[in-house]
Protein backbone atom coordinates (compact mmCIF):
# COMPACT_ATOMS: atom_id res chain seq x y z
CA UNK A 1 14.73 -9.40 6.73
CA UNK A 2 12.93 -5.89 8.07
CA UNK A 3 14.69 -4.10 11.01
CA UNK A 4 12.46 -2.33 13.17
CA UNK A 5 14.06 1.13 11.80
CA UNK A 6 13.03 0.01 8.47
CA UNK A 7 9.72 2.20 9.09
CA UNK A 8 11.46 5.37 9.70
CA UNK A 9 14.05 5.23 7.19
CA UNK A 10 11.04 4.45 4.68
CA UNK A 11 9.42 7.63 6.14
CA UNK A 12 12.87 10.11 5.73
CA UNK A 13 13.39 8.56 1.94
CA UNK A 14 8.95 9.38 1.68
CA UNK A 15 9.37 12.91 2.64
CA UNK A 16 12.35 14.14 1.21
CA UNK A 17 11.79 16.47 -1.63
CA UNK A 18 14.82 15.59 -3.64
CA UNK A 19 17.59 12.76 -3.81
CA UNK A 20 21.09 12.31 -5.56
CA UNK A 21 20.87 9.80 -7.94
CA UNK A 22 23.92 7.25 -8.44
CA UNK A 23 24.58 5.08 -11.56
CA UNK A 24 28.20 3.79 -13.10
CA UNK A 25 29.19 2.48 -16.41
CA UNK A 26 29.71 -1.13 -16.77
CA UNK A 27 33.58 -0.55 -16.24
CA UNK A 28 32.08 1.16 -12.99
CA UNK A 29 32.28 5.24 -13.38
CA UNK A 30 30.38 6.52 -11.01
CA UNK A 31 27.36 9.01 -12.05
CA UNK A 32 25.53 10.95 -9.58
CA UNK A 33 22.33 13.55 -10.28
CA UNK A 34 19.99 15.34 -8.63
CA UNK A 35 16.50 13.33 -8.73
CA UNK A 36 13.17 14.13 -7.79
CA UNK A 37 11.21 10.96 -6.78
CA UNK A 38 8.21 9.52 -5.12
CA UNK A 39 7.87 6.43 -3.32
CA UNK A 40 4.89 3.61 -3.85
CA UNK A 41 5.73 0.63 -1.60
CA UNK A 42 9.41 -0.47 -1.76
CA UNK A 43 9.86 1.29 -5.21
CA UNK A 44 11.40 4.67 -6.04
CA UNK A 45 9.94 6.30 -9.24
CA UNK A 46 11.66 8.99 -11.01
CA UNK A 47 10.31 10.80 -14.19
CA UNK A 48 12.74 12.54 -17.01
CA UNK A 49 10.83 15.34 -17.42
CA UNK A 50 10.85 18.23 -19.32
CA UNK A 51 13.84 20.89 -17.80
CA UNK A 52 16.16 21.44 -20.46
CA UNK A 53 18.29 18.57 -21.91
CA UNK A 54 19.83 17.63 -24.86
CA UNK A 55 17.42 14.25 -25.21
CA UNK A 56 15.72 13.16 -22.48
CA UNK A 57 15.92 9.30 -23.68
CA UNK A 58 19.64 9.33 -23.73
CA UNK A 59 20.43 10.84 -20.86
CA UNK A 60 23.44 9.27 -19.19
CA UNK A 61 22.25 7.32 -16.40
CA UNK A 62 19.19 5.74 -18.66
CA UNK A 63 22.16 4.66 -20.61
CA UNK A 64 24.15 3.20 -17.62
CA UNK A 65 21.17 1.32 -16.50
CA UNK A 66 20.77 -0.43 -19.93
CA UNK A 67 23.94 -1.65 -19.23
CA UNK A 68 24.36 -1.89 -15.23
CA UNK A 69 20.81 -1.92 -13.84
CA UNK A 70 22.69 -1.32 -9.67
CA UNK A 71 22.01 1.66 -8.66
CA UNK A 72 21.61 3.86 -5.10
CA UNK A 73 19.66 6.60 -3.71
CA UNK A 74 20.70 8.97 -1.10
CA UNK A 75 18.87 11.36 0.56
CA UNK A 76 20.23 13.18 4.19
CA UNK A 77 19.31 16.26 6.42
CA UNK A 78 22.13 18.75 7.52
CA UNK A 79 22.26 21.40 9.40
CA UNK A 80 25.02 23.33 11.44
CA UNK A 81 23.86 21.90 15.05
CA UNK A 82 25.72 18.14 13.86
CA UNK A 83 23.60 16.36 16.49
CA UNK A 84 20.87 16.69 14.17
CA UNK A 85 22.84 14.75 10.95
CA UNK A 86 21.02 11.90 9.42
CA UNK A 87 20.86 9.85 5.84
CA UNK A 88 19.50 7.15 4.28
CA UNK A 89 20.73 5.34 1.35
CA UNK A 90 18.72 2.98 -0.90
CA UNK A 91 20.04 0.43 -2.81
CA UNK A 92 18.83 -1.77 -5.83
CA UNK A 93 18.76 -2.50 -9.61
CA UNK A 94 17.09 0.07 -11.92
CA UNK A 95 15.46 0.04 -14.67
CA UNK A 96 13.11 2.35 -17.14
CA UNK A 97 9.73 1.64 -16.75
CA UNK A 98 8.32 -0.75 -20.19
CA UNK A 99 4.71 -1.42 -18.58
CA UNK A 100 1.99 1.19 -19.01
CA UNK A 101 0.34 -0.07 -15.66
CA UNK A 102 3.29 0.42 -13.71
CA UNK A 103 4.38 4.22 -15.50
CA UNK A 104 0.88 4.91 -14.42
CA UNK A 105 1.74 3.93 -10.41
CA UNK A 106 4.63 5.77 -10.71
CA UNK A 107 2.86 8.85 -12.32
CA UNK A 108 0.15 8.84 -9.44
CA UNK A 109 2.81 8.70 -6.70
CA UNK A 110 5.31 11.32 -8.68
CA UNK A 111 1.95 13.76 -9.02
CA UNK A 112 0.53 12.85 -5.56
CA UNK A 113 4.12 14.14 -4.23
CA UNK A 114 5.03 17.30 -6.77
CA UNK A 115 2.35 19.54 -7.61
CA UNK A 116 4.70 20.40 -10.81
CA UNK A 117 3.98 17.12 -12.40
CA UNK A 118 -0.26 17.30 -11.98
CA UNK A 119 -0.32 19.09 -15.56
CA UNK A 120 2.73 17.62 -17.59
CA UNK A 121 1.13 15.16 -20.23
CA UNK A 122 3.47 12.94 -19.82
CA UNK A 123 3.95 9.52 -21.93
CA UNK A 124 6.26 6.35 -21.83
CA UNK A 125 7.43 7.51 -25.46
CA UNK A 126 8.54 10.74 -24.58
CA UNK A 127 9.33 10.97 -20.31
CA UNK A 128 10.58 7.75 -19.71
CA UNK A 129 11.01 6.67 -15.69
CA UNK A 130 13.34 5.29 -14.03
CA UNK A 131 12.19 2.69 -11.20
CA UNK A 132 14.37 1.09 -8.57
CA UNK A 133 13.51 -1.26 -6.80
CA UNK A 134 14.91 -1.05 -3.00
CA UNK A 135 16.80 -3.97 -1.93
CA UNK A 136 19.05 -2.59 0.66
CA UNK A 137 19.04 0.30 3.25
CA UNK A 138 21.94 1.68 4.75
CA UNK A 139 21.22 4.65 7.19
CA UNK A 140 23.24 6.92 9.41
CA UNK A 141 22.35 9.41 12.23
CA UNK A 142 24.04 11.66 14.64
CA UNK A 143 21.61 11.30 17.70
CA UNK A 144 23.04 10.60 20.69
CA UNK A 145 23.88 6.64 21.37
CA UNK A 146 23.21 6.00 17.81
CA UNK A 147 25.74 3.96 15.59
CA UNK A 148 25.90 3.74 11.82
CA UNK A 149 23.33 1.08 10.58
CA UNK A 150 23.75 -0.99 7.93
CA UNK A 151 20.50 -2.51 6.85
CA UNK A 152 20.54 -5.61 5.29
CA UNK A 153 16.91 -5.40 4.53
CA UNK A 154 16.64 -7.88 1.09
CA UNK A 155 13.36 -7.22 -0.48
CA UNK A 156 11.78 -9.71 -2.56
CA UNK A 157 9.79 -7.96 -5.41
């Protein structure tokens, strides 16, 4: 079920420019990364692209998804006046991205965002994405008269 803040905690996970990623094994170590993404609907895509790694297909949280697809995205705003604090935390199950119709969505919405990724040739075979699929919001702000918010906001994909 949708709360009415649904909207703007959609719009603050939209606009920011970059995330922290968080995956754990199956025992449940806890793996967090930076991670540029772009929203299309209730879906987060994320591209490996190609900054330096050892492999980009066996990077450590692909491999903790093959084994525990939950996953969360965070994203906040600080600054030094603490009135002004907010975040927003999306929760789901993760996956990479198998169908060429939906690495395509993903690619529009990643190169619609980041100018950066409008000339990279990229290719399920050698950037694979990660999508997650938002089943939970939990958001926080510091405004005045506003309380932590958990929302329970199950989406059915």
């Amino acid at each position: 079920m949708s709360t009415p803040d649904d909207h703007i905690h959609f719009e603050r996970l939209a606009a920011a420019r970059v995330g922290h990623f968080a995956t754990a094994t199956i025992d449940g170590r806890p793996h967090v990364v930076p991670f540029c993404f772009a929203l299309a609907g209730e879906t987060a895509y994320s591209l490996v692209d190609e900054k330096p790694k050892r492999s980009r297909t066996g990077l450590r949280r692909l491999r903790n998804l093959d084994s525990n697809p939950r996953a969360s995205l965070l994203v906040h705003h600080y600054e030094e006046d603490w009135s002004r604090l907010w975040f927003v935390m999306a929760e789901g199950e993760a996956e990479t991205v198998d169908d060429d119709a939906d690495y395509a969505r993903g690619l529009a919405a990643l190169r619609e965002k980041y100018p950066q990724y409008r000339g990279l040739a990229a290719a399920r075979a050698t950037h694979p994405m990660i999508r997650l699929r938002i089943a939970r919001l939990v958001a926080w702000e510091s405004a005045p008269g506003a309380t932590r918010t958990g929302l329970d906001s199950q989406r059915q994909n």
